[in-house]
C-alpha atoms as a PDB file:
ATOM      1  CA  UNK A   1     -87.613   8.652 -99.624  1.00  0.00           C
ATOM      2  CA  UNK A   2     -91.215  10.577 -98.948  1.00  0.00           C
ATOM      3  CA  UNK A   3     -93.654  10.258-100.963  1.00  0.00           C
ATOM      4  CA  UNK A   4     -93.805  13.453-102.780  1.00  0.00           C
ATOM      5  CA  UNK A   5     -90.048  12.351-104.216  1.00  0.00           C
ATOM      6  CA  UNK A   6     -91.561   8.887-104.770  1.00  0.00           C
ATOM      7  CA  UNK A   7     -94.383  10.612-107.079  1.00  0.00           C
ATOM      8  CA  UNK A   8     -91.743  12.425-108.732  1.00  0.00           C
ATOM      9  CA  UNK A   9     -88.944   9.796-109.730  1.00  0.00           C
ATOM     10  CA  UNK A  10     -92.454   7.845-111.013  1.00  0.00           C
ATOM     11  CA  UNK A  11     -93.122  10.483-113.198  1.00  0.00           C
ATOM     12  CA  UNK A  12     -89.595  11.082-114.619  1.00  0.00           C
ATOM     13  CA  UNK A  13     -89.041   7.453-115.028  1.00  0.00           C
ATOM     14  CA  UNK A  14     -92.268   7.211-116.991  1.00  0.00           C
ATOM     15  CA  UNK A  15     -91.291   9.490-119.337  1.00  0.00           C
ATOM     16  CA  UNK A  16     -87.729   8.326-119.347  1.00  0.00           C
ATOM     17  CA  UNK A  17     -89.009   5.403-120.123  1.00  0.00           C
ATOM     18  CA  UNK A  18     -91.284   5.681-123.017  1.00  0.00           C
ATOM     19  CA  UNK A  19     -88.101   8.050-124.689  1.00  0.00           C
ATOM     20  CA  UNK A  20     -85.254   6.326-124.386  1.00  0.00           C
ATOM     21  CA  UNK A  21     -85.835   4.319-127.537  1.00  0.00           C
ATOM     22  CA  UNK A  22     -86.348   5.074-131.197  1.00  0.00           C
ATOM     23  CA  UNK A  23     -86.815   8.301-132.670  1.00  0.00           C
ATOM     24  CA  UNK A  24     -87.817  11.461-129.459  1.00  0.00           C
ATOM     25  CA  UNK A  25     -91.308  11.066-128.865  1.00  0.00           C
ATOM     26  CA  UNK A  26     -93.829  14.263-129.115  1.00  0.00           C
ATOM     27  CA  UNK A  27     -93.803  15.973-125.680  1.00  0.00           C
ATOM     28  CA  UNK A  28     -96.271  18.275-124.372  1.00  0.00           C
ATOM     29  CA  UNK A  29     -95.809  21.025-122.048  1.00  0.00           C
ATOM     30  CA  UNK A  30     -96.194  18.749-119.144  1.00  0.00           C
ATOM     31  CA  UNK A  31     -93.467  16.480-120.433  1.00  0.00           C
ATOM     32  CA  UNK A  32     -96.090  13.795-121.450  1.00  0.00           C
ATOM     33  CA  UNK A  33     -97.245  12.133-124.680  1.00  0.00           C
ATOM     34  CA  UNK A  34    -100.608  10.931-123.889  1.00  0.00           C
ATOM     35  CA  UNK A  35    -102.906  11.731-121.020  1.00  0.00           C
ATOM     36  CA  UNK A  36    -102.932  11.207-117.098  1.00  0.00           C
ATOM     37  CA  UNK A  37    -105.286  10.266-114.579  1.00  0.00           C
ATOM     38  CA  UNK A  38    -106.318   9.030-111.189  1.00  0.00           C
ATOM     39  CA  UNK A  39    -108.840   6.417-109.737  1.00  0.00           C
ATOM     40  CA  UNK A  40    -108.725   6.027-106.199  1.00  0.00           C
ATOM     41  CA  UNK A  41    -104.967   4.921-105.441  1.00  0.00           C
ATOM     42  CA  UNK A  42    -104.223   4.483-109.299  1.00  0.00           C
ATOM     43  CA  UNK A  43    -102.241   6.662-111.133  1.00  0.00           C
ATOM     44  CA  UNK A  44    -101.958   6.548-114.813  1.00  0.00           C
ATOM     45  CA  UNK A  45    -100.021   8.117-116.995  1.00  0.00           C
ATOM     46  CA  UNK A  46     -98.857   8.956-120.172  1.00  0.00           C
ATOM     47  CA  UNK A  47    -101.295   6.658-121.488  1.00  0.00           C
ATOM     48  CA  UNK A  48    -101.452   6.989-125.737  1.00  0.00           C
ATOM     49  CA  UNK A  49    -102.408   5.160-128.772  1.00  0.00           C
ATOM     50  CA  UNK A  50     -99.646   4.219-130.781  1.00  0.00           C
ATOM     51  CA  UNK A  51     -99.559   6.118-134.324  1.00  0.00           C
ATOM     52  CA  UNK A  52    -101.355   4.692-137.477  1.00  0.00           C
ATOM     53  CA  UNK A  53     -98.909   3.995-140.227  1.00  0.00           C
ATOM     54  CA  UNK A  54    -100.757   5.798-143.081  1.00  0.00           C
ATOM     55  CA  UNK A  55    -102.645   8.803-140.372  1.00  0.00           C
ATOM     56  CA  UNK A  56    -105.239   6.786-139.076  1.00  0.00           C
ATOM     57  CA  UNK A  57    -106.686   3.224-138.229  1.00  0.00           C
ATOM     58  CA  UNK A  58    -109.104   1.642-140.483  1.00  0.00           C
ATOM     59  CA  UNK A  59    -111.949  -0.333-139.714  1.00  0.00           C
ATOM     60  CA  UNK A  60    -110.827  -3.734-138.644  1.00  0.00           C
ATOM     61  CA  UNK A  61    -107.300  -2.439-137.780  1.00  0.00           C
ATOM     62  CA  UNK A  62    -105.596  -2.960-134.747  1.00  0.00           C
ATOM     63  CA  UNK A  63    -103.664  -0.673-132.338  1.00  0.00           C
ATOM     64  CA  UNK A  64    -100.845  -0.537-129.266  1.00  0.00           C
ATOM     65  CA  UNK A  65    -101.373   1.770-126.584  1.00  0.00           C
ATOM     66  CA  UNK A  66     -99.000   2.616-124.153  1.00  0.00           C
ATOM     67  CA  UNK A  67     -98.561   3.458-120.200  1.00  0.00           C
ATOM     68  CA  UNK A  68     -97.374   3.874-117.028  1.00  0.00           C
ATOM     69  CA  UNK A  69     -99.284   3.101-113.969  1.00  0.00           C
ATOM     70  CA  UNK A  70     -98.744   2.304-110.264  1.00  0.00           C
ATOM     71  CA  UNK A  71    -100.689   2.819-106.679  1.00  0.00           C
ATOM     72  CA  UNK A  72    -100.404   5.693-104.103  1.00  0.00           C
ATOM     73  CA  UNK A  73    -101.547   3.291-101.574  1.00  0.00           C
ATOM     74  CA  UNK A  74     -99.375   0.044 -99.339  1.00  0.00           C
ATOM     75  CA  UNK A  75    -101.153  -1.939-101.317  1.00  0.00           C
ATOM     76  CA  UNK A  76    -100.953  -3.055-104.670  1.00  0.00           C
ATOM     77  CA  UNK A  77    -103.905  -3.204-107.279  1.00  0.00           C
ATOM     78  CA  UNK A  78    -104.212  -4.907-110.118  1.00  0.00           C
ATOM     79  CA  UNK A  79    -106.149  -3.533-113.774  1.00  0.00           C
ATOM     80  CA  UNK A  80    -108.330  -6.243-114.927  1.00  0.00           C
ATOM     81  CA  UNK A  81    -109.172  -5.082-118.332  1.00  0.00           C
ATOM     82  CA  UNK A  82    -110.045  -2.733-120.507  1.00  0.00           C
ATOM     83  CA  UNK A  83    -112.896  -1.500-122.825  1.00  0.00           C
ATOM     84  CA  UNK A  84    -113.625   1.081-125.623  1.00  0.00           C
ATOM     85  CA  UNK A  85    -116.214   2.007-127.844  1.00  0.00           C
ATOM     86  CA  UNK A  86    -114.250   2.230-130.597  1.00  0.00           C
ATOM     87  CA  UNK A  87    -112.914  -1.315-130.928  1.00  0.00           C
ATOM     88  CA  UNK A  88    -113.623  -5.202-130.572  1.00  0.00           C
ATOM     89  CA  UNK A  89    -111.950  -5.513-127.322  1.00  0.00           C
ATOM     90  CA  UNK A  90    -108.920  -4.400-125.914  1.00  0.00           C
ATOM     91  CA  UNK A  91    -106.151  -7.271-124.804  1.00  0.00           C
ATOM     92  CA  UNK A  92    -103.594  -6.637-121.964  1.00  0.00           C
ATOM     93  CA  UNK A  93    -100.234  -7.913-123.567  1.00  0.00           C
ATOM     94  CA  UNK A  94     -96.978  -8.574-121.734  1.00  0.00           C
ATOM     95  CA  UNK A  95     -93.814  -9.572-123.275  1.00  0.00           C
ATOM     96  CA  UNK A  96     -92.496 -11.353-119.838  1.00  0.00           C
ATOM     97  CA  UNK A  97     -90.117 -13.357-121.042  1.00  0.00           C
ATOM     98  CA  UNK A  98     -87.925 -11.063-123.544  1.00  0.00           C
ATOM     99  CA  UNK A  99     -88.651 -12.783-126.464  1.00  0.00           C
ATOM    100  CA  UNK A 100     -89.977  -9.706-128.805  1.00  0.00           C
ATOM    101  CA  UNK A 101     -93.963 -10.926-128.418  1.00  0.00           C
ATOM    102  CA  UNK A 102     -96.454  -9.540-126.115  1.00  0.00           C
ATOM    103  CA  UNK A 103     -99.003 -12.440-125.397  1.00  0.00           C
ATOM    104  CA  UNK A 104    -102.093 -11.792-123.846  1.00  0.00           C
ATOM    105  CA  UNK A 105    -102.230 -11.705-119.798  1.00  0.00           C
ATOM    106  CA  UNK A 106    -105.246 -11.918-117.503  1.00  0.00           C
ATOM    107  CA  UNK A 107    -104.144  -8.505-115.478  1.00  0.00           C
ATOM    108  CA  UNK A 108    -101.547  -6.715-114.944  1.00  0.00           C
ATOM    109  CA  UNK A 109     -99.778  -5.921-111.455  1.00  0.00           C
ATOM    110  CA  UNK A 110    -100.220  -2.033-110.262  1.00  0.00           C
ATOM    111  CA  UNK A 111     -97.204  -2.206-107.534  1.00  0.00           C
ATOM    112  CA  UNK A 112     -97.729   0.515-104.338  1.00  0.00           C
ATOM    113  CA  UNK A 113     -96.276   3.133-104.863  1.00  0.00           C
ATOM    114  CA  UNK A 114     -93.639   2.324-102.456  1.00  0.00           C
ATOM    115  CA  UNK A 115     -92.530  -0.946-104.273  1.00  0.00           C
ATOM    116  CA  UNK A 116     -92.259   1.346-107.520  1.00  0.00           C
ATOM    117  CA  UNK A 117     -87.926   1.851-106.930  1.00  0.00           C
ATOM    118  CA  UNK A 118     -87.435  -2.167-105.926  1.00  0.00           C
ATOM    119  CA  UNK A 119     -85.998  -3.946-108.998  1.00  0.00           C
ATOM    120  CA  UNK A 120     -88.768  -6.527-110.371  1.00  0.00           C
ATOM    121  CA  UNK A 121     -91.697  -4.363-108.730  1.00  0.00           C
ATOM    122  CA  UNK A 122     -92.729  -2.671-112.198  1.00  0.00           C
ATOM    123  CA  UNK A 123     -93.447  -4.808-115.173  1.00  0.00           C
ATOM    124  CA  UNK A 124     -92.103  -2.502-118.046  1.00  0.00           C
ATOM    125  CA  UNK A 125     -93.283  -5.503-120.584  1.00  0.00           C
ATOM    126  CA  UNK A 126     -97.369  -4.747-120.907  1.00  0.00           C
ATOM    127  CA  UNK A 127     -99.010  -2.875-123.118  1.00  0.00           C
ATOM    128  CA  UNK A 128    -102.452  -2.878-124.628  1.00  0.00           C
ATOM    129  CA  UNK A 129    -103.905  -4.066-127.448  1.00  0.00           C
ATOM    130  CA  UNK A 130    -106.583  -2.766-129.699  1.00  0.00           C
ATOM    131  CA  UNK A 131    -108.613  -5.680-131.360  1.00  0.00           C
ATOM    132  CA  UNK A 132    -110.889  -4.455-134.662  1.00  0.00           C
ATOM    133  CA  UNK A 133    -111.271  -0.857-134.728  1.00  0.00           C
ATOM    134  CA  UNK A 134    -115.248  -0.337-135.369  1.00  0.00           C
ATOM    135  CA  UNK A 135    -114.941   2.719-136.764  1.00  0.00           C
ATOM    136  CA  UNK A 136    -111.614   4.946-139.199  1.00  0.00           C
ATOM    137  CA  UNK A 137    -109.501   6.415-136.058  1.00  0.00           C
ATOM    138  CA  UNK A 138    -107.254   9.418-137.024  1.00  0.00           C
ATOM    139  CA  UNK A 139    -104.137  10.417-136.041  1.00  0.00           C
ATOM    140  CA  UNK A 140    -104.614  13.591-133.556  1.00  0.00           C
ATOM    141  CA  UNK A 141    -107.521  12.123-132.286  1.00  0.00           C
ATOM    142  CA  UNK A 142    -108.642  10.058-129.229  1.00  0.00           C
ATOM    143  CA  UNK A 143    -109.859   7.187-128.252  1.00  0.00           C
ATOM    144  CA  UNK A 144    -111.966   6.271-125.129  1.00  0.00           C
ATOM    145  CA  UNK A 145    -110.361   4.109-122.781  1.00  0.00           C
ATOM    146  CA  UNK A 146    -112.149   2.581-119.583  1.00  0.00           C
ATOM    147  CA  UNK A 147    -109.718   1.270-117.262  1.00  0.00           C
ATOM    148  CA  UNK A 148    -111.112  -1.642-114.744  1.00  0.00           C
ATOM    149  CA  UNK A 149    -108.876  -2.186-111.614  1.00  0.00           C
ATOM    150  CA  UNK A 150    -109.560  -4.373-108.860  1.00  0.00           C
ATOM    151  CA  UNK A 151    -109.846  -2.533-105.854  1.00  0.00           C
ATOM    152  CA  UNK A 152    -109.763   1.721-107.604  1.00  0.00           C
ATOM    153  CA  UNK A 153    -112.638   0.967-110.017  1.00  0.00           C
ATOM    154  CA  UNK A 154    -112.992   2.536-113.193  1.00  0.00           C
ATOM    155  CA  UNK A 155    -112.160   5.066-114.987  1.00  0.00           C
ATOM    156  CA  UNK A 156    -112.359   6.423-118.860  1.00  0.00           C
ATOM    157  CA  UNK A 157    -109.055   8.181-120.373  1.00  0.00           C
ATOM    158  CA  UNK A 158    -108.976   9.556-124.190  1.00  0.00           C
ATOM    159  CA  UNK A 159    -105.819   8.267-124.862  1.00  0.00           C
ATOM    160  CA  UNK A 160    -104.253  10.587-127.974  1.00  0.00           C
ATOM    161  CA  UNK A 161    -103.045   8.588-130.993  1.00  0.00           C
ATOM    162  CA  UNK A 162    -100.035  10.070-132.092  1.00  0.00           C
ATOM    163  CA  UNK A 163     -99.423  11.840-135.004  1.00  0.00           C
ATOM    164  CA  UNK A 164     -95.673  10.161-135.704  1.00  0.00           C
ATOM    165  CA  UNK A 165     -94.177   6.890-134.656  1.00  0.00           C
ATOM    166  CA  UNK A 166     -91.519   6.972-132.837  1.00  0.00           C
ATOM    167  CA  UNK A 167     -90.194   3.413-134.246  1.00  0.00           C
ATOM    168  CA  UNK A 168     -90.986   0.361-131.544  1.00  0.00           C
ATOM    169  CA  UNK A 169     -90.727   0.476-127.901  1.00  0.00           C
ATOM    170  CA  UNK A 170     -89.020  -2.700-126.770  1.00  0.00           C
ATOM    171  CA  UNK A 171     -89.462  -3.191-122.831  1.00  0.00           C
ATOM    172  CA  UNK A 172     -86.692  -1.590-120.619  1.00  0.00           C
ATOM    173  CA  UNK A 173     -85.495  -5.139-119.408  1.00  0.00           C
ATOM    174  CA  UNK A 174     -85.231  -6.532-122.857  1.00  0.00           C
ATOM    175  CA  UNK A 175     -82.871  -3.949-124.617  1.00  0.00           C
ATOM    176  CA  UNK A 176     -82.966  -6.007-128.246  1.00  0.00           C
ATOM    177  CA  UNK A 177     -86.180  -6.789-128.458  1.00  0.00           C
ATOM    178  CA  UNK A 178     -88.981  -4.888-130.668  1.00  0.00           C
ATOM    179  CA  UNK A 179     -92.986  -5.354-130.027  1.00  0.00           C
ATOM    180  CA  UNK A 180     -94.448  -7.384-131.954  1.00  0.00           C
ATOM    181  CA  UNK A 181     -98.563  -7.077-132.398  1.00  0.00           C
END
């Protein structure tokens, strides 16, 4: 398969993916949630805030954010962490072994983009983790998200937090389990 049809199933399966359970998710004109961007080989997308219970995040709250993410280049990358302005810290979380919790991880594999279709090559499992919101975070709004990968750099996204839930997002792999903060 080129590349171009590589780029494409990536795309659909990202948004396949962060649909297929619980309620429909709100989809934009681009058939995305949350925003997309690029850093050197790393492409990110559909990266959002999970929504706030009661419309927004208080002080001291915490959050999940969701993505998709993988490398144009033959090699893979890896992100290394994350950082906002409007929180603590931000953990990377992966739920590995199926068992409903996401436990913290020290990075997260970014496969190349042509090990994206080989079963095993995406981990479906992370998310991230906002610790101790600093500040009330609304619903509708954004929050700043710098990205830190190994070999692409950095990058800051405003990730959207949603304005509904869309129930929890187990992992692909792990069709019975439910995320657990």
């Amino acid at each position: 398969m080129n590349r171009i049809g590589t780029l494409s199933m990536v795309a659909f399966a990202a948004v396949v993916v962060s649909t297929s359970c619980g309620e429909p998710q709100q989809v934009h004109g681009n058939g995305t949630v949350g925003a997309n961007a690029e850093v050197g080989d790393v492409v990110l997308r559909n990266v959002f805030v999970r929504a706030p219970g009661d419309g927004a995040y208080q002080r001291g709250e915490d959050a999940v954010v969701r993505l998709a993410m993988f490398s144009r280049s033959d090699r893979p990358d890896a992100l290394l962490g994350v950082r906002t302005r409007s929180a603590d810290q931000v953990e990377l979380r992966s739920d590995t072994d199926c068992d409903g919790t996401a436990e913290t991880v020290p990075r997260v594999a970014v496969p190349a983009d042509r090990a994206v279709d080989r079963p095993g090559s995406v981990d479906p499992a992370y998310q991230l983790h906002v610790v101790d919101f600093s500040e009330e975070v609304r619903a509708g709004t954004t929050v700043p998200l710098t990205f830190i990968f190994e070999d692409a750099g950095e990058i800051t996204v405003d990730a959207l937090v949603e304005t509904e839930d869309d129930g929890d997002m187990p992992p692909t792999h792990c069709p019975t389990t439910t995320w657990s903060q």
